[in-house]
N, C-alpha and C. Protein backbone atom coordinates (compact mmCIF):
# COMPACT_ATOMS: atom_id res chain seq x y z
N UNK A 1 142.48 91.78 107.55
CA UNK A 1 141.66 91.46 106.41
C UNK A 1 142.61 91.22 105.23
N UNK A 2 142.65 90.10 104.29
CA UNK A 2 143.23 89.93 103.49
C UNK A 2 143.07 90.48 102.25
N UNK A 3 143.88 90.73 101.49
CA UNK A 3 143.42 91.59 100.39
C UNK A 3 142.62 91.51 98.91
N UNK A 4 142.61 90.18 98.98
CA UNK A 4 141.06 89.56 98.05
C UNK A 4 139.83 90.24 98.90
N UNK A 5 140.01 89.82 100.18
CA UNK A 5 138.47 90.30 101.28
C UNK A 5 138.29 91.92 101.03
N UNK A 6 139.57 92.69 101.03
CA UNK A 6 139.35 94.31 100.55
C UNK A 6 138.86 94.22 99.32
N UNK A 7 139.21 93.68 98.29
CA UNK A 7 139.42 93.93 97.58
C UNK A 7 137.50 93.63 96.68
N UNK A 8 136.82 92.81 97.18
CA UNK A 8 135.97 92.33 96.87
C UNK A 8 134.57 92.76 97.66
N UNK A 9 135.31 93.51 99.07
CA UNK A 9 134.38 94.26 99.58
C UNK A 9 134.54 96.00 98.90
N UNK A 10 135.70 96.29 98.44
CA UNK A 10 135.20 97.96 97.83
C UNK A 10 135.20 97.56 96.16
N UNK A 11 134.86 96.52 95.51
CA UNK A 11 134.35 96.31 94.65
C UNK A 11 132.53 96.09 94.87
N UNK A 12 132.61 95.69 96.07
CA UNK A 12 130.95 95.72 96.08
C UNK A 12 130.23 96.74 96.32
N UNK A 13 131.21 97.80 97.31
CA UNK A 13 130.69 99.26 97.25
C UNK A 13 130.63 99.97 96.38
N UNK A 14 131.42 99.63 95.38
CA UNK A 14 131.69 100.42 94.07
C UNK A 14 130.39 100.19 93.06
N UNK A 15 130.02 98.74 93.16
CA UNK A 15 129.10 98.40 91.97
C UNK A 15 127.52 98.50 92.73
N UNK A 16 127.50 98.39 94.19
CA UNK A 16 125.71 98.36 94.60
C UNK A 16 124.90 99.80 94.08
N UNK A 17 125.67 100.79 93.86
CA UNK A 17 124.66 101.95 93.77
C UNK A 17 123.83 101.87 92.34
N UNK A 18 124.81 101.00 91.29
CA UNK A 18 124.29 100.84 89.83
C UNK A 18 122.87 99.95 90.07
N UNK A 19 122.97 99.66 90.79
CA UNK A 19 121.50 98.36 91.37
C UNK A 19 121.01 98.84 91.87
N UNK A 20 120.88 99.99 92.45
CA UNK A 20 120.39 100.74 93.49
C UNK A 20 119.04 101.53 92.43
N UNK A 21 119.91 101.73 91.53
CA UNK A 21 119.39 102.92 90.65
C UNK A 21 118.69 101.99 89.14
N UNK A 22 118.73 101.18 89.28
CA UNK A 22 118.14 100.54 88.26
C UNK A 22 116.37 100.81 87.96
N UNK A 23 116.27 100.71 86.69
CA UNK A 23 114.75 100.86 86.84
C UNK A 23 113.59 99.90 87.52
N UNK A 24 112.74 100.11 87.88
CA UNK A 24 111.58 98.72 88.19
C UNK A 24 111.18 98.67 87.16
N UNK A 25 110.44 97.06 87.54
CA UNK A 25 109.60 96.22 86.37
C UNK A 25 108.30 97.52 86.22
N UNK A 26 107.78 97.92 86.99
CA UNK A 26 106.92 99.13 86.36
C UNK A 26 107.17 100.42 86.04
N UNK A 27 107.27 101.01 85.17
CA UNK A 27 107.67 102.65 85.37
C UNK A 27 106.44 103.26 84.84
N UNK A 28 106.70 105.16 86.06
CA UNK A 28 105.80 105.49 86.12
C UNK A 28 106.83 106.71 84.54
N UNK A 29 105.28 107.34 84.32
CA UNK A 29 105.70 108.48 83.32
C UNK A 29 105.62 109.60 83.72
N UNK A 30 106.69 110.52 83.03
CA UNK A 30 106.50 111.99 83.85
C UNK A 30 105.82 112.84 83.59
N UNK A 31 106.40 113.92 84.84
CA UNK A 31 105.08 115.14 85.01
C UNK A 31 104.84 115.62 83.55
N UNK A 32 105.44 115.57 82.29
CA UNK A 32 104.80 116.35 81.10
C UNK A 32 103.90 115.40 80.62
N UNK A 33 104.35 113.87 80.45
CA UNK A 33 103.53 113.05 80.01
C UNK A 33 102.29 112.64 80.55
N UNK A 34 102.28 112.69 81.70
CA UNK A 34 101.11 112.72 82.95
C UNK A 34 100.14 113.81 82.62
N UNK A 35 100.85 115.15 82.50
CA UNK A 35 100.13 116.47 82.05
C UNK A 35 99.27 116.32 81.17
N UNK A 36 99.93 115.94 79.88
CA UNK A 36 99.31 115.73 78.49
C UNK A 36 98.28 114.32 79.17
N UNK A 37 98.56 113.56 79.58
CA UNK A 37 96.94 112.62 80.04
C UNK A 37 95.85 112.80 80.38
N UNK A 38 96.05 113.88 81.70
CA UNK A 38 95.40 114.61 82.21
C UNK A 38 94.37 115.54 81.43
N UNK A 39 95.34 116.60 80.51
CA UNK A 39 94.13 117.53 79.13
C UNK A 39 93.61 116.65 78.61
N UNK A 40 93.95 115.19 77.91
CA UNK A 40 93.48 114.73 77.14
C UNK A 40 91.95 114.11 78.23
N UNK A 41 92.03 113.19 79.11
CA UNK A 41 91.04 112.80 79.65
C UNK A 41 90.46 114.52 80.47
N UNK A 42 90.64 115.41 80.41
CA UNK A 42 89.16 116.12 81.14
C UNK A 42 88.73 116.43 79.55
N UNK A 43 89.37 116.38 78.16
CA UNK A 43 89.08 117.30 77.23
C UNK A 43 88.18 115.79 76.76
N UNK A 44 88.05 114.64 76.94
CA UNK A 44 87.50 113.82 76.44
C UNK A 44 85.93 113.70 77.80
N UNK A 45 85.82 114.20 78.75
CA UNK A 45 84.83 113.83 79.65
C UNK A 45 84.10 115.37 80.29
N UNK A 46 85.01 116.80 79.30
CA UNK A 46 84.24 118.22 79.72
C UNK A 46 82.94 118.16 79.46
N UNK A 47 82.44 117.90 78.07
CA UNK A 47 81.59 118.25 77.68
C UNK A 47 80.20 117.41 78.45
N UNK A 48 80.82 116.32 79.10
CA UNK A 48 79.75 115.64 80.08
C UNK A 48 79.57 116.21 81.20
N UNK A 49 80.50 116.42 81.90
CA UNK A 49 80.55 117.29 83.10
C UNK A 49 80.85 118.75 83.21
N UNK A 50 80.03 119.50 82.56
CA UNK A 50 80.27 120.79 82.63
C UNK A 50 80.04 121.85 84.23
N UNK A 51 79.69 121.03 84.77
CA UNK A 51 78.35 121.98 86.03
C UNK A 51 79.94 121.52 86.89
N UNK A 52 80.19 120.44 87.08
CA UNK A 52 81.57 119.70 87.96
C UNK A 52 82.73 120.47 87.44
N UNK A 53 82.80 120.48 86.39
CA UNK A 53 84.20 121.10 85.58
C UNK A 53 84.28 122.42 85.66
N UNK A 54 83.29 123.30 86.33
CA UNK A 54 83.21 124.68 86.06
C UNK A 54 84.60 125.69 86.49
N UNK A 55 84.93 126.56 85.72
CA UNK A 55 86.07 127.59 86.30
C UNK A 55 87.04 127.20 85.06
N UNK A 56 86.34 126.91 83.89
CA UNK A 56 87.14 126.88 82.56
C UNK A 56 88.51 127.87 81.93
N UNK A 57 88.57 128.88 83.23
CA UNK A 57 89.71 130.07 82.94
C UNK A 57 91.20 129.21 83.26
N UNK A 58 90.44 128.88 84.96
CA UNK A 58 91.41 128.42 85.75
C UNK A 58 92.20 126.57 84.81
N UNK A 59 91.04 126.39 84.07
CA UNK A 59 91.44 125.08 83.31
C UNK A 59 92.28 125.34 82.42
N UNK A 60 92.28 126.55 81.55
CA UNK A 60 92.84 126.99 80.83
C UNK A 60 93.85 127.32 80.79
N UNK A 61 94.61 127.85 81.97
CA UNK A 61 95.72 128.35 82.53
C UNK A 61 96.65 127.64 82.94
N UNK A 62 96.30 126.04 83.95
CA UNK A 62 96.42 124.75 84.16
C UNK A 62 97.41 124.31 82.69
N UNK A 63 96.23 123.78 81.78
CA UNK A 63 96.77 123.42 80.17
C UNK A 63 97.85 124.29 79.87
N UNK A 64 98.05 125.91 80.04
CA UNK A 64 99.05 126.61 79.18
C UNK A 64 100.29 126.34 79.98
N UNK A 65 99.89 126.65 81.53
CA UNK A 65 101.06 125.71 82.39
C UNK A 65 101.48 124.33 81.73
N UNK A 66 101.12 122.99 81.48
CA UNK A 66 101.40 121.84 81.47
C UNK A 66 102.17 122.36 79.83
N UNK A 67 101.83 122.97 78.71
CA UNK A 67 102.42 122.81 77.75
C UNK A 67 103.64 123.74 77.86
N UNK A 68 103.75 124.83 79.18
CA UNK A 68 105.18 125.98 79.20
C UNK A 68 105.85 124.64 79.78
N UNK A 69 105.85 123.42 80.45
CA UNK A 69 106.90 122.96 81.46
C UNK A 69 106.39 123.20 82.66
N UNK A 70 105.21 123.89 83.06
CA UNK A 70 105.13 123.92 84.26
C UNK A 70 104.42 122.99 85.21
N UNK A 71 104.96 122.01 84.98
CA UNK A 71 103.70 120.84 85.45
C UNK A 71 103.13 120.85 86.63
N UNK A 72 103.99 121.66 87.52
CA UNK A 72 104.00 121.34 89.28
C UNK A 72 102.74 122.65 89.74
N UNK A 73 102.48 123.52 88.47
CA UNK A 73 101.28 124.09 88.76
C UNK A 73 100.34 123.99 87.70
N UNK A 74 100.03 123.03 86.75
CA UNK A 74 99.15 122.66 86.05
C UNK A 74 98.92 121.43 86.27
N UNK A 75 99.29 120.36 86.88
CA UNK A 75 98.83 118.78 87.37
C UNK A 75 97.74 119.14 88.42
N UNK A 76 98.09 119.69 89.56
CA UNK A 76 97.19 119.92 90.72
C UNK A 76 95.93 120.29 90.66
N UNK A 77 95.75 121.33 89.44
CA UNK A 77 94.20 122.19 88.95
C UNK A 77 93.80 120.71 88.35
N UNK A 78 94.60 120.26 87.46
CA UNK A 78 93.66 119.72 86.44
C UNK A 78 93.16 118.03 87.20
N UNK A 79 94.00 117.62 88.12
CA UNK A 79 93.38 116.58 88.99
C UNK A 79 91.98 116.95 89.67
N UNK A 80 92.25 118.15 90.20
CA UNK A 80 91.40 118.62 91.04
C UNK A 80 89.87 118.81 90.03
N UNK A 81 90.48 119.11 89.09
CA UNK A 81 88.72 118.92 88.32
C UNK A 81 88.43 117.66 87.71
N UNK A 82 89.18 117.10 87.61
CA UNK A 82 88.58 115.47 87.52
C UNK A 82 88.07 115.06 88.48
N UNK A 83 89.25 114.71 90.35
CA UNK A 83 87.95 114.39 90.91
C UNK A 83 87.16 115.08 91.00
N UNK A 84 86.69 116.18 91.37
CA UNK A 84 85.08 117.27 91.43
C UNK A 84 84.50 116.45 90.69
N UNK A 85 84.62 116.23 89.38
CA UNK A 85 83.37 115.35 88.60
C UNK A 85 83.63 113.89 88.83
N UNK A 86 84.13 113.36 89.99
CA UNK A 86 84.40 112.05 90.16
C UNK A 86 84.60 111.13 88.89
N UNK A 87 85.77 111.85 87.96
CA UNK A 87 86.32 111.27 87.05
C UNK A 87 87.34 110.72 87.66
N UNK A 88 88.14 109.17 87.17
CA UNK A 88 89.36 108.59 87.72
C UNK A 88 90.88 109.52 86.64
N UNK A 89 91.21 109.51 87.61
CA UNK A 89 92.74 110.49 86.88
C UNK A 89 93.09 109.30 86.34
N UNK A 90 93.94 109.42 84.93
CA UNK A 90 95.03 108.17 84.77
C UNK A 90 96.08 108.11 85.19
N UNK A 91 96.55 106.74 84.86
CA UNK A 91 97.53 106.08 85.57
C UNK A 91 99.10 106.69 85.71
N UNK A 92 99.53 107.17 86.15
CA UNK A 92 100.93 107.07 86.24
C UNK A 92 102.14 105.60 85.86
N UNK A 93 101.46 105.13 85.72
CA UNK A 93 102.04 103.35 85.36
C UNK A 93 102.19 103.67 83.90
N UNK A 94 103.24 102.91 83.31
CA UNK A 94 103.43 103.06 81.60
C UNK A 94 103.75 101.51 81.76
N UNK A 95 103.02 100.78 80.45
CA UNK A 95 103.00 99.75 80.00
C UNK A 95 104.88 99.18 79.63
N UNK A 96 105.03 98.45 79.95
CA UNK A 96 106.30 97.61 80.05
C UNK A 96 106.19 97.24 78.29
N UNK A 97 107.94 98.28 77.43
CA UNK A 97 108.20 97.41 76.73
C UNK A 97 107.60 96.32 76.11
N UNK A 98 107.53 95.36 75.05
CA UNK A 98 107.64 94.24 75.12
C UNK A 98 109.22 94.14 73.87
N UNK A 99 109.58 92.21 74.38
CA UNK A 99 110.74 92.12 74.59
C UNK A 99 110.97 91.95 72.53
């Protein structure tokens, strides 16, 4: 192998992982920002669905989780009482920039 051919093949190993890792044209938002979506849409659709939403302790606890950092046990409750009242969770998708 000649040494342009090395030389241009561990330059390509060197640079694919930066592409690898690039963002997509969509990004999703994270578990805190997701969290905070979540309180906001059951706190905008409780007072309709109260009988569906019931176990307001366990909601409560959910919310104090999502605002300590704990998202990975306050996302799960608070999905879970949206669908029960066959509310749509929001999106994980965040609107693209504009240029």
């Amino acid at each position: 192998m000649s040494m342009i051919t090395k030389g241009l093949l561990v330059s390509g190993l060197l640079v694919s992982p930066l592409f690898a890792s690039a963002p997509a044209f969509a990004q999703t938002m994270d578990d805190a920002a997701y969290c905070q979506a979540l309180i906001k849409k059951y706190f905008k659709f409780a007072p309709a669905h109260r009988r569906e939403m019931a176990g307001t302790v366990e909601v409560n606890v959910a919310i104090e989780q999502c605002k300590a950092g704990n998202t990975a046990a306050g996302i799960p409750v608070l999905e879970s009482k949206l669908r029960d009242a066959k509310i749509d969770l929001p999106s994980r998708d965040t609107p693209l920039a504009k240029p």
